[in-house]
C-alpha atoms as a PDB file:
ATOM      1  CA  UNK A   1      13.372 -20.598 -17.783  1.00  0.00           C
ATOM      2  CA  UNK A   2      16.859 -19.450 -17.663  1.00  0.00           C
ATOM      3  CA  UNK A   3      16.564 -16.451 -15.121  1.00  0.00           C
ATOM      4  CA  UNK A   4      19.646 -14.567 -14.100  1.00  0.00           C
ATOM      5  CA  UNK A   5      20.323 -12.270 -11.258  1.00  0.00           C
ATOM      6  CA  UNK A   6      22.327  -9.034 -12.550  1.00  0.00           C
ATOM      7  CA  UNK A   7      22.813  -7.496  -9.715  1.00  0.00           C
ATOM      8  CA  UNK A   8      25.901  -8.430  -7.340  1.00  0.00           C
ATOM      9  CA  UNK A   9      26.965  -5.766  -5.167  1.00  0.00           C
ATOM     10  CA  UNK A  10      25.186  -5.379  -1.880  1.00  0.00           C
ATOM     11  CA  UNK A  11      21.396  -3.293  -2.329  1.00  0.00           C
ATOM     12  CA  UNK A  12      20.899  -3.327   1.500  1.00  0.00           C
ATOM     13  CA  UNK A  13      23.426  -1.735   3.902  1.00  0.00           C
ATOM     14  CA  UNK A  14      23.349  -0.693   7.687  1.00  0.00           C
ATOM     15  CA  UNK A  15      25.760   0.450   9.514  1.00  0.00           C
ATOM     16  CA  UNK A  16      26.582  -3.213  10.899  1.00  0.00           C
ATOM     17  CA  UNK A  17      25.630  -5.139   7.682  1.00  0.00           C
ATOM     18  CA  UNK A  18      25.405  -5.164   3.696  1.00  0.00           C
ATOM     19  CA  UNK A  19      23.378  -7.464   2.035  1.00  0.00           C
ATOM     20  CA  UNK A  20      22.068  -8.482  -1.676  1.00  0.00           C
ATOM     21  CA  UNK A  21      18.424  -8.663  -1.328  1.00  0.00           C
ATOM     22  CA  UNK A  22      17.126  -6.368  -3.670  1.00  0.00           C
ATOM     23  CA  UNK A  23      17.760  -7.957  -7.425  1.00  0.00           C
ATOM     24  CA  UNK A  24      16.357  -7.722 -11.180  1.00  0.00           C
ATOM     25  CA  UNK A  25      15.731 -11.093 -12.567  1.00  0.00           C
ATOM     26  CA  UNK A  26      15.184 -11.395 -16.070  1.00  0.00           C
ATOM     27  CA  UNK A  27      15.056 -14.132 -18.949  1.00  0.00           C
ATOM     28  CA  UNK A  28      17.140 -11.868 -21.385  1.00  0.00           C
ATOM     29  CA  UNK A  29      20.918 -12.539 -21.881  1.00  0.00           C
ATOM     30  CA  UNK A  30      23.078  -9.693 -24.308  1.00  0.00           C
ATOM     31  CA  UNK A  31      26.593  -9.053 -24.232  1.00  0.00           C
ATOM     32  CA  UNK A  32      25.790  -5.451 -24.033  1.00  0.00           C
ATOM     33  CA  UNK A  33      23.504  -4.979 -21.097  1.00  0.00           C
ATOM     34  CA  UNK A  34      24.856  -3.175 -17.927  1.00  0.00           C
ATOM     35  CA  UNK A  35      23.485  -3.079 -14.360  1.00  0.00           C
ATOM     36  CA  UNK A  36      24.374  -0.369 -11.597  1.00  0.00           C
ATOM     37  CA  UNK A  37      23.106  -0.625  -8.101  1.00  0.00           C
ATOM     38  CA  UNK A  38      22.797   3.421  -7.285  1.00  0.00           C
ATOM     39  CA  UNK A  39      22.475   5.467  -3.918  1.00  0.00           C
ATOM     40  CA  UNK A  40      19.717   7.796  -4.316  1.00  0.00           C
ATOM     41  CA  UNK A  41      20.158   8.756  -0.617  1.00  0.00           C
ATOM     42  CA  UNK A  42      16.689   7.485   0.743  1.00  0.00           C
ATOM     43  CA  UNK A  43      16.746   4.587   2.750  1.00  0.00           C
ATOM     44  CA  UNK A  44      19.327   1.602   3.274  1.00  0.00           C
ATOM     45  CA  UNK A  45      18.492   0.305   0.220  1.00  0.00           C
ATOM     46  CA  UNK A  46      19.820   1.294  -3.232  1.00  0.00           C
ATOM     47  CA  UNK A  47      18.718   1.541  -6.381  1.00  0.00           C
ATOM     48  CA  UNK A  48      18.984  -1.300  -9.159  1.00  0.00           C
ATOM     49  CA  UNK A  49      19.389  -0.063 -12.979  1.00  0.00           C
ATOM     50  CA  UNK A  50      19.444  -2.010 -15.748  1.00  0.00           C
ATOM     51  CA  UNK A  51      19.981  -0.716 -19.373  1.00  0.00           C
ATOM     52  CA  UNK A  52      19.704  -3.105 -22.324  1.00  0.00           C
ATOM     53  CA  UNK A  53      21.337  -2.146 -25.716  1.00  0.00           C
ATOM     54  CA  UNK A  54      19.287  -4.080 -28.397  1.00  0.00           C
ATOM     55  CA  UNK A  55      21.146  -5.329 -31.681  1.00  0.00           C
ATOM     56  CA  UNK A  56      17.238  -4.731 -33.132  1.00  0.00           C
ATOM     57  CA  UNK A  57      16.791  -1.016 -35.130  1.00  0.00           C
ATOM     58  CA  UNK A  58      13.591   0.128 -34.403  1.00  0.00           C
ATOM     59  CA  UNK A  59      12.017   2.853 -36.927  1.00  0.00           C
ATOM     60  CA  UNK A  60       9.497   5.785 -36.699  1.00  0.00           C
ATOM     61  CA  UNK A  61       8.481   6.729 -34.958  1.00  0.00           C
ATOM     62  CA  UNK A  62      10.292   6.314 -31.869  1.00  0.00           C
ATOM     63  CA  UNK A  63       9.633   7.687 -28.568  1.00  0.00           C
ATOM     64  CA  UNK A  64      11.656   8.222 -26.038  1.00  0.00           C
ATOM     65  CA  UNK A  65      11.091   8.726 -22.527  1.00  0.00           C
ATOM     66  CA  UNK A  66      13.864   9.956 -19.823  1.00  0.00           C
ATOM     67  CA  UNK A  67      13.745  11.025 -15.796  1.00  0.00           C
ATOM     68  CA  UNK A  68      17.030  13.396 -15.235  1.00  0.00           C
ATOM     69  CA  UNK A  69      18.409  12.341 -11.689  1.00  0.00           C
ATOM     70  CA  UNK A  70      20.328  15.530 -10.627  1.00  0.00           C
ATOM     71  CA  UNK A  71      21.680  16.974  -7.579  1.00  0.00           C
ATOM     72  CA  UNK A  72      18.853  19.854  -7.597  1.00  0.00           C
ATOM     73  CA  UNK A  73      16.121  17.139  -8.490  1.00  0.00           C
ATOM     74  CA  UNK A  74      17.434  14.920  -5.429  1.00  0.00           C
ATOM     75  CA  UNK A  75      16.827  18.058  -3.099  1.00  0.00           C
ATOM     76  CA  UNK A  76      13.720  19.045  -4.569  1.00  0.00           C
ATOM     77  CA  UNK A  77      12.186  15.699  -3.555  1.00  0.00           C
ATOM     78  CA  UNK A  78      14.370  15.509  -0.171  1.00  0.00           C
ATOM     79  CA  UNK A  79      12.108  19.100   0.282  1.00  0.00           C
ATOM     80  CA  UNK A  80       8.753  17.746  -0.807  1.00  0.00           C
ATOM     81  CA  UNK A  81       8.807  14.807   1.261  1.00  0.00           C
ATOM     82  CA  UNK A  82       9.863  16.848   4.400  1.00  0.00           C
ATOM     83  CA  UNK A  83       7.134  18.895   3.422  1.00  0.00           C
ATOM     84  CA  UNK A  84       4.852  16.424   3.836  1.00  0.00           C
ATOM     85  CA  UNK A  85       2.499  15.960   6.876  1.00  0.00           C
ATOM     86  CA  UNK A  86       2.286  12.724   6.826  1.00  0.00           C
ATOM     87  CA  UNK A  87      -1.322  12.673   9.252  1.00  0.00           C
ATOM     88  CA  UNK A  88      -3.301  10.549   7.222  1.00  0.00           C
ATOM     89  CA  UNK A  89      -0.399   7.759   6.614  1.00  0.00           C
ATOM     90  CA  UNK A  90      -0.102   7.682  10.834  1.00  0.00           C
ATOM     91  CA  UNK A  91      -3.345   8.103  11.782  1.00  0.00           C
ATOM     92  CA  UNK A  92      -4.874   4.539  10.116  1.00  0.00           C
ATOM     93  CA  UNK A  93      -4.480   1.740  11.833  1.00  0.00           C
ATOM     94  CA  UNK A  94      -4.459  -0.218   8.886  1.00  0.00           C
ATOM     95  CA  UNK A  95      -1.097  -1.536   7.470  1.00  0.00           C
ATOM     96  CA  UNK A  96      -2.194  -1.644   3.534  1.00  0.00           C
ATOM     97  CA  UNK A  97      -4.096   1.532   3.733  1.00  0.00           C
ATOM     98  CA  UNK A  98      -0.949   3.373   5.739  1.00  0.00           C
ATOM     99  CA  UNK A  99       1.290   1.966   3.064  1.00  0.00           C
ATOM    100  CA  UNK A 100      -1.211   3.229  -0.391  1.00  0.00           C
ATOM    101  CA  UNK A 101      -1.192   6.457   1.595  1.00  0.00           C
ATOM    102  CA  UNK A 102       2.475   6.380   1.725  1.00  0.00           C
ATOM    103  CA  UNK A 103       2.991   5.645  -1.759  1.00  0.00           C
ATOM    104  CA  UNK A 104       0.670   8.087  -3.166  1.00  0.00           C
ATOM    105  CA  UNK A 105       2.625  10.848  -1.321  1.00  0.00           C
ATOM    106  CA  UNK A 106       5.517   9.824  -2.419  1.00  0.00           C
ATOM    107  CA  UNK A 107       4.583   9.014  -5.756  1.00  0.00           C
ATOM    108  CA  UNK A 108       3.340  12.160  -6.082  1.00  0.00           C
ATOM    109  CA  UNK A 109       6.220  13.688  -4.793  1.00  0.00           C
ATOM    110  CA  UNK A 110       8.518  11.678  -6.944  1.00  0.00           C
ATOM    111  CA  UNK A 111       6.577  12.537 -10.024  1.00  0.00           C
ATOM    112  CA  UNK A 112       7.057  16.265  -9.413  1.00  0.00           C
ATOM    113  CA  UNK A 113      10.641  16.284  -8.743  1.00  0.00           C
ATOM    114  CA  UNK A 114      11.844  14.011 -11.131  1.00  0.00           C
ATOM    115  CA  UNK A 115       9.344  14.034 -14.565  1.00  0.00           C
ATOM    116  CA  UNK A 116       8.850  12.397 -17.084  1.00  0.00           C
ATOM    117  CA  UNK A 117      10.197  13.612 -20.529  1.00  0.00           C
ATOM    118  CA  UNK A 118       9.421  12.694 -23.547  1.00  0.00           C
ATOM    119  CA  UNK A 119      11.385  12.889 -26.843  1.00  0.00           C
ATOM    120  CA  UNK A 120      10.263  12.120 -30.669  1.00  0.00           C
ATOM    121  CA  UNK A 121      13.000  10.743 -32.690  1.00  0.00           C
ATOM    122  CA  UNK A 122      12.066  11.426 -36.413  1.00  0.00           C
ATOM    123  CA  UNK A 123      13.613  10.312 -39.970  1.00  0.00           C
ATOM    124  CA  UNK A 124      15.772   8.126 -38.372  1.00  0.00           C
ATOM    125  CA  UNK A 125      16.238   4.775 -36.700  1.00  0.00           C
ATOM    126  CA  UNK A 126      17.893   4.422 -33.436  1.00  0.00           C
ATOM    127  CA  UNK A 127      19.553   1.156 -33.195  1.00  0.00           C
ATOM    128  CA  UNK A 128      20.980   0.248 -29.658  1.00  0.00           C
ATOM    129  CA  UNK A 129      18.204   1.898 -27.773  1.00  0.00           C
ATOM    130  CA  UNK A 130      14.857   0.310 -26.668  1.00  0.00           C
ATOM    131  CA  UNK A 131      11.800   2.204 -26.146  1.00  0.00           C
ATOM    132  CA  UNK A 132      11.548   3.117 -22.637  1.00  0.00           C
ATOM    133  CA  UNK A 133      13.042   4.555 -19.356  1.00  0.00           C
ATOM    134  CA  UNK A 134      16.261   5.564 -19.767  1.00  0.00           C
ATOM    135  CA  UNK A 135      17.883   6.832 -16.620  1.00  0.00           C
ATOM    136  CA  UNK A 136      20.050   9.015 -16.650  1.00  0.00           C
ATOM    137  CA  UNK A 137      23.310  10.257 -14.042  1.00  0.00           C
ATOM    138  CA  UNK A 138      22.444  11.997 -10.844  1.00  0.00           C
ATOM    139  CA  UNK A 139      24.437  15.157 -11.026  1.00  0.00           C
ATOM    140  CA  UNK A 140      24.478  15.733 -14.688  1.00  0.00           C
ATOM    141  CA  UNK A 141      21.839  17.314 -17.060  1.00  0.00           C
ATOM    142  CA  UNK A 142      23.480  15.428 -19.846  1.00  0.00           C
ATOM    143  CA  UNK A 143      25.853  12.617 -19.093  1.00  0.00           C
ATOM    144  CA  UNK A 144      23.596   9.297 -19.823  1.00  0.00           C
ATOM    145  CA  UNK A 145      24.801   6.138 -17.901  1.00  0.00           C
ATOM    146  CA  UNK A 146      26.507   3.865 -20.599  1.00  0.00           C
END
């Protein structure tokens, strides 16, 4: 099956530990893919990103789709989730519903803060760039991880 592991810097750290035990596994070798583990300041564990540049051109039309991590994003979310009551999520006594409820919050929250945009490349081909999520640096509008 030929699955790899791209991600090799600790994803889980405490104050008394780090650990690798959040990973991407995929099936896909390229010279030019890059991973990034990335500390969006939530929990103990950090982000994984993985960009692929594909050798393939794709042509029109192509679509684009990006989520801008910046500083004022990150404390618009940090705001909305404080914001949050959080009743309904502590008042069930049932794990899987307390954890949908959780998600859907936060979801929600994270889909506010951070949306989606989406961009129409015309007349053109982009080669290099898959359709898709591109991520891009917390703390800059336009500054695109490599």
């Amino acid at each position: 099956m030929n699955n790899l592991t791209n991600i090799t810097s600790p994803t889980g750290i405490t104050s008394h530990t780090k650990s690798l035990i959040d990973i991407i596994i995929i099936n896909y070798t390229n010279d030019e893919m890059f991973t990034e583990v990335l500390d969006l300041g939530y929990s103990d564990h950090l982000a994984q990103f993985l960009d692929i540049k594909f050798k393939n051109v794709l042509k029109d039309p192509i679509t684009t789709c990006k989520i801008h991590f910046t500083d004022n994003n990150v404390e618009e979310h940090k705001y909305l989730l404080h914001e949050e009551t959080w009743t309904e999520v502590l008042a069930s006594n049932e794990p899987n519903t307390s954890f949908n409820l959780f998600m859907n919050s936060f979801t929600y929250d994270f889909n506010t803060a951070f949306p989606l945009k989406v961009t129409y490349v015309k007349g053109k081909s982009i080669a290099g760039e898959a359709r898709g999520l591109e991520l891009e640096n917390k703390g800059s509008e336009n500054s695109s991880l490599p």
